[in-house]
N, C-alpha and C. Protein backbone atom coordinates (compact mmCIF):
# COMPACT_ATOMS: atom_id res chain seq x y z
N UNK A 1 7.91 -73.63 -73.66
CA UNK A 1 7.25 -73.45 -72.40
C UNK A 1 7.99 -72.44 -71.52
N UNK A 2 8.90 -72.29 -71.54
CA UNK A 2 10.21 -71.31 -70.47
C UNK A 2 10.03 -70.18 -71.22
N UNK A 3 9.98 -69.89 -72.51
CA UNK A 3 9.28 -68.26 -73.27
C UNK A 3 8.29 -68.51 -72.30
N UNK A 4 7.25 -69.14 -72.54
CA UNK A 4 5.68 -68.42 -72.27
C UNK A 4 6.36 -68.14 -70.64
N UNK A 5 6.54 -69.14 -69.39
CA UNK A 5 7.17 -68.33 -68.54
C UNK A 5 7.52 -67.00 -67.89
N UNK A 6 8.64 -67.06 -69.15
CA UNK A 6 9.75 -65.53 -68.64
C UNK A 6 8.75 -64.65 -69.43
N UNK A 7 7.60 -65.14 -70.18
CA UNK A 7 7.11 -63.66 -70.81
C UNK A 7 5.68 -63.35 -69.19
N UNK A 8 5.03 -64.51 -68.63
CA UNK A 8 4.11 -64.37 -67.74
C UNK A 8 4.93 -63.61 -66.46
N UNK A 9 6.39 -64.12 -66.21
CA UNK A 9 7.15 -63.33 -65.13
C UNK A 9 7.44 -62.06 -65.78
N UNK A 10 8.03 -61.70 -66.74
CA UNK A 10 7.94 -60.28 -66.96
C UNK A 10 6.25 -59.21 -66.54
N UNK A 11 5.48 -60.19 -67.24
CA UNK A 11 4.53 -59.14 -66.94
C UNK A 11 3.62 -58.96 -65.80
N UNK A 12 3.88 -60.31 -65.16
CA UNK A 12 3.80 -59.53 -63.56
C UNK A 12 3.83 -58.93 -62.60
N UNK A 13 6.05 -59.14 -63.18
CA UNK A 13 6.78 -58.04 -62.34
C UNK A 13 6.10 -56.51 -63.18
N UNK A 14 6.20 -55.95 -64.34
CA UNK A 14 5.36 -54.83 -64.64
C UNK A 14 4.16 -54.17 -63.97
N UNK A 15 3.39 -55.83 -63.87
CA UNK A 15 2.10 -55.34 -62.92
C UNK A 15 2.19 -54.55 -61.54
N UNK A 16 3.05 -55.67 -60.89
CA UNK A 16 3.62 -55.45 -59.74
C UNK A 16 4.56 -54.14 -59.63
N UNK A 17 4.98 -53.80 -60.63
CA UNK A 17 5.31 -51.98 -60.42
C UNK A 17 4.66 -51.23 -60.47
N UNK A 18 3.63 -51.53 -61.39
CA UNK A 18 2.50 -50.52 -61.67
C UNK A 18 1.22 -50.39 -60.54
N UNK A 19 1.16 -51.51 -60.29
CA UNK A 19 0.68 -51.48 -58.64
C UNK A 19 1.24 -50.43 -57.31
N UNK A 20 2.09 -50.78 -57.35
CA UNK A 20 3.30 -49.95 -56.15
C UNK A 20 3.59 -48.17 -56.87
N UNK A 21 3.45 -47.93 -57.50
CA UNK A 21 3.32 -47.05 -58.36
C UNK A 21 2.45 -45.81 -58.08
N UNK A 22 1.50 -46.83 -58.63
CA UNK A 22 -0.16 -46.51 -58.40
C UNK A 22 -0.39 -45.97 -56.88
N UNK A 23 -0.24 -46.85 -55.92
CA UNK A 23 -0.49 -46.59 -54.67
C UNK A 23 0.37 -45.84 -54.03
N UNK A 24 1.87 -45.40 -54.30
CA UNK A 24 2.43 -44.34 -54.21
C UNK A 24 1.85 -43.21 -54.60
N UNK A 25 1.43 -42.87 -55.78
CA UNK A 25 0.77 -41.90 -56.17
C UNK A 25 -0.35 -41.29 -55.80
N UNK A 26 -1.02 -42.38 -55.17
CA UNK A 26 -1.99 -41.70 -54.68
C UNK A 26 -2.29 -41.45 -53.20
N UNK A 27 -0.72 -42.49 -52.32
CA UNK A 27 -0.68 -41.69 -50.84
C UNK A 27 -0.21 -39.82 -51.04
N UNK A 28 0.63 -39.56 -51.84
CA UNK A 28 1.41 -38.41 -52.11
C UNK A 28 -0.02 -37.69 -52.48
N UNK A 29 -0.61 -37.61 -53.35
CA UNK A 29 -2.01 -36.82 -53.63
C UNK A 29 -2.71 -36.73 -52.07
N UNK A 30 -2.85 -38.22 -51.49
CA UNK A 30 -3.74 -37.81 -50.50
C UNK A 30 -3.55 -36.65 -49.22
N UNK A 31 -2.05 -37.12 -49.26
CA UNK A 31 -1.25 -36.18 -48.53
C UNK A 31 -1.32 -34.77 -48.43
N UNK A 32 -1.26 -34.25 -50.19
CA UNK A 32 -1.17 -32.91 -50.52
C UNK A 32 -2.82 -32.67 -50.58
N UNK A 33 -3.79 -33.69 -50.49
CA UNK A 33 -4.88 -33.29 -50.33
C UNK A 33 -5.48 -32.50 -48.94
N UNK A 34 -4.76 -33.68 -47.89
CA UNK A 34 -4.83 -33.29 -46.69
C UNK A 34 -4.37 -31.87 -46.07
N UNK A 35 -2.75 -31.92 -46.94
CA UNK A 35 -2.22 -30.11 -46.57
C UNK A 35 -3.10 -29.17 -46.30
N UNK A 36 -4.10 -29.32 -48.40
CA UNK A 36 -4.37 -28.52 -48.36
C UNK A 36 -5.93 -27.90 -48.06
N UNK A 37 -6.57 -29.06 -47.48
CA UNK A 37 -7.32 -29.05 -46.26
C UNK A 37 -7.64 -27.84 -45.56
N UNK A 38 -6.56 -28.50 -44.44
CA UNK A 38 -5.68 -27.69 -43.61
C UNK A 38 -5.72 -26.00 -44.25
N UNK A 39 -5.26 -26.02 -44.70
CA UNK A 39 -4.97 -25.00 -45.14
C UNK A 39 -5.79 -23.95 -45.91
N UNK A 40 -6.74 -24.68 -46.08
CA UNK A 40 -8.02 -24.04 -46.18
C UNK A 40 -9.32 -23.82 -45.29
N UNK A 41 -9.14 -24.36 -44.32
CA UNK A 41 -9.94 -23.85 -42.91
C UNK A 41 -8.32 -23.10 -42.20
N UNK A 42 -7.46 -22.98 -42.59
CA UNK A 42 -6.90 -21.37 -41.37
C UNK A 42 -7.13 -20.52 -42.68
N UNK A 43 -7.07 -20.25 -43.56
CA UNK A 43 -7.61 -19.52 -44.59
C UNK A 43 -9.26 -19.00 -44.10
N UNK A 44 -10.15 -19.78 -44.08
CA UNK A 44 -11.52 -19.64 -43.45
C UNK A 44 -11.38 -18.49 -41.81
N UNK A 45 -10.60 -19.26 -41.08
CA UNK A 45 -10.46 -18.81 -40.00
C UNK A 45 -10.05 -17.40 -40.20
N UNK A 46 -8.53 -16.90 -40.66
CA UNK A 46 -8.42 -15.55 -40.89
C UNK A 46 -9.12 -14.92 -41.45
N UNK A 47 -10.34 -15.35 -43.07
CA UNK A 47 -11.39 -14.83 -43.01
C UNK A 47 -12.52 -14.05 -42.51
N UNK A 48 -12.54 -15.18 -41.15
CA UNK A 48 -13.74 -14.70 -40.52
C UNK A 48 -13.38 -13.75 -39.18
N UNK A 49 -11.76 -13.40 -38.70
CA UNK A 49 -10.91 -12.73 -38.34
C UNK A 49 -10.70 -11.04 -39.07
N UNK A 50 -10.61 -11.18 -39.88
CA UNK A 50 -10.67 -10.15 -41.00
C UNK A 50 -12.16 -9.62 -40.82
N UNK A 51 -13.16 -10.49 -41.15
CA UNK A 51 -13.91 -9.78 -41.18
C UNK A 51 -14.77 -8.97 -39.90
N UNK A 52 -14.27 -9.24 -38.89
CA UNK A 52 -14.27 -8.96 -37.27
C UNK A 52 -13.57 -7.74 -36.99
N UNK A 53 -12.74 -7.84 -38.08
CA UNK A 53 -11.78 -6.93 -37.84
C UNK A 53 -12.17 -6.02 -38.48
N UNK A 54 -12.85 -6.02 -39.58
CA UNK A 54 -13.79 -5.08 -40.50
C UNK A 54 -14.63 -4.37 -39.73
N UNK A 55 -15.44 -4.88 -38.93
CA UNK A 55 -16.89 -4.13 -38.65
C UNK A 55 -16.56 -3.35 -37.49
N UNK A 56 -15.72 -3.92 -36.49
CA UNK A 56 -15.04 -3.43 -35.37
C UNK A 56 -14.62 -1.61 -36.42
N UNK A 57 -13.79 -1.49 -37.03
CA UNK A 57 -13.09 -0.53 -37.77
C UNK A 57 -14.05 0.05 -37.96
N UNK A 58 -15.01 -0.10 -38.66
CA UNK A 58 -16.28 0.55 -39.49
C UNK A 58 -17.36 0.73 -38.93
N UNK A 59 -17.32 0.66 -37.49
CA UNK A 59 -18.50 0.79 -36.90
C UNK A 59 -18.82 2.48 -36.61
N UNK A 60 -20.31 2.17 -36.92
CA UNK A 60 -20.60 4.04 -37.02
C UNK A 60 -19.92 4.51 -35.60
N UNK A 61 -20.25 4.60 -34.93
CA UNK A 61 -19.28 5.06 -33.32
C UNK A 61 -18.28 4.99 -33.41
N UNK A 62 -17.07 4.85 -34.10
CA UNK A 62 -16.23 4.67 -33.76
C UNK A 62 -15.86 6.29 -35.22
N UNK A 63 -16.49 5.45 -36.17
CA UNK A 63 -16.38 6.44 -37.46
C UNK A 63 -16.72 8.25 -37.11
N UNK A 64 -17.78 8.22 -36.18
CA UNK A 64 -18.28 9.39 -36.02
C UNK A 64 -17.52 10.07 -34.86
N UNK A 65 -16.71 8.87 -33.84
CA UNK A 65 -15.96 9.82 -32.92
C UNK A 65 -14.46 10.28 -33.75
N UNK A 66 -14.08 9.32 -35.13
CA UNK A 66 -12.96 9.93 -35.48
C UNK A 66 -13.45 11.21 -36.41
N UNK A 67 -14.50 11.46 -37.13
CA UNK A 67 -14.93 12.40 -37.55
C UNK A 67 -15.44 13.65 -37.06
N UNK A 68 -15.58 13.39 -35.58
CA UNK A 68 -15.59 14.85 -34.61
C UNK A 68 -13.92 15.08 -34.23
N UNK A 69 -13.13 14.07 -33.84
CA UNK A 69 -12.01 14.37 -32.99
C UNK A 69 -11.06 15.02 -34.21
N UNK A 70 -10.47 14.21 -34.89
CA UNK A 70 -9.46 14.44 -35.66
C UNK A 70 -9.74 15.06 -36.74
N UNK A 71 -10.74 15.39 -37.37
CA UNK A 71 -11.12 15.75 -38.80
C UNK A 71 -11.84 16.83 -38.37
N UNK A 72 -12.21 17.23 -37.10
CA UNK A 72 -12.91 18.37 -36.69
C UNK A 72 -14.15 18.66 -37.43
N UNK A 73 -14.89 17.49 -37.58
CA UNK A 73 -16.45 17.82 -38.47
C UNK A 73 -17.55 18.10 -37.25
N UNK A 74 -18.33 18.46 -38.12
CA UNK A 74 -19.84 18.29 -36.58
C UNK A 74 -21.42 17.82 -37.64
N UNK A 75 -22.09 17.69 -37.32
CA UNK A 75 -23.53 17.69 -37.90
C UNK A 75 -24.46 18.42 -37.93
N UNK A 76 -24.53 18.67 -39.18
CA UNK A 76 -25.44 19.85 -39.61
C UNK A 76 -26.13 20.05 -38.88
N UNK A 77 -26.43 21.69 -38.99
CA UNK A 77 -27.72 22.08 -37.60
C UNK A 77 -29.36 21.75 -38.55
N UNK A 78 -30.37 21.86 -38.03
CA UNK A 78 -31.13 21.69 -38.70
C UNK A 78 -31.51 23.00 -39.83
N UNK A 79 -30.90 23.86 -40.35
CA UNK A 79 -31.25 25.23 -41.67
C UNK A 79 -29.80 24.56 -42.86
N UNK A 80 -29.36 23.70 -42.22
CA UNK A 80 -28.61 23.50 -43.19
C UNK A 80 -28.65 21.70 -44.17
N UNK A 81 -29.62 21.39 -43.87
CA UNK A 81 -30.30 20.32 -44.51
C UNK A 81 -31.16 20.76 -45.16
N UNK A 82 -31.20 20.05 -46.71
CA UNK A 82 -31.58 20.20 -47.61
C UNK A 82 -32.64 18.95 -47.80
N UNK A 83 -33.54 18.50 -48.45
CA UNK A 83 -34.68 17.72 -48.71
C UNK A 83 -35.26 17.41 -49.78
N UNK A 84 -34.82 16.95 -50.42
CA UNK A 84 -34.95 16.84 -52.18
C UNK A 84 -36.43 15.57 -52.79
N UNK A 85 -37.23 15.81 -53.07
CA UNK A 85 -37.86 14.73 -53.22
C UNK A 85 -37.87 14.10 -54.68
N UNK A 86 -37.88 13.00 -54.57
CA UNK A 86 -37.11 12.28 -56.02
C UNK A 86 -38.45 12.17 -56.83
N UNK A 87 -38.09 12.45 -58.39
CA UNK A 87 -39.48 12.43 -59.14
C UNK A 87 -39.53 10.90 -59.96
N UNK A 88 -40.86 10.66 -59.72
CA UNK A 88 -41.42 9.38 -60.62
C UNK A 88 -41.63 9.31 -61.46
């Protein structure tokens, strides 16, 4: 009777680690779940920062005043356009 016992207390205490274990493991996951969350909406955020920052840069007005000022271009007068019509 004291075998069957010490064999039911052994495998409790087992249980009982594997329990505590378990639920360790998966605060630490939830944790690094949460990080990386986080860390994926300021990711989003500089995204949508970036891309603000894109159109601002690339906006025709801005493109066409650096293409008169610094690059010294101008726009064709009208004898120097060409008109090509595409065949079907």
């Amino acid at each position: 009777m004291a075998r069957i016992n010490a064999i039911l207390l052994a495998l409790a205490v087992v249980c009982a680690l594997a329990t505590v274990s378990a639920n360790h493991t998966a605060r630490k996951l939830f944790t690094e779940l949460e990080r990386e969350q986080a860390r994926s909406q300021a990711l989003e955020v500089e995204w949508g920062q970036l891309q603000l920052e894109q159109s601002t840069w690339a906006a025709p007005g801005r493109v066409e005043k650096i293409a008169r000022d610094k690059l010294r271009m101008k726009a064709p007068g009208p004898g120097q356009i060409i008109s090509i019509d595409a065949v079907r």
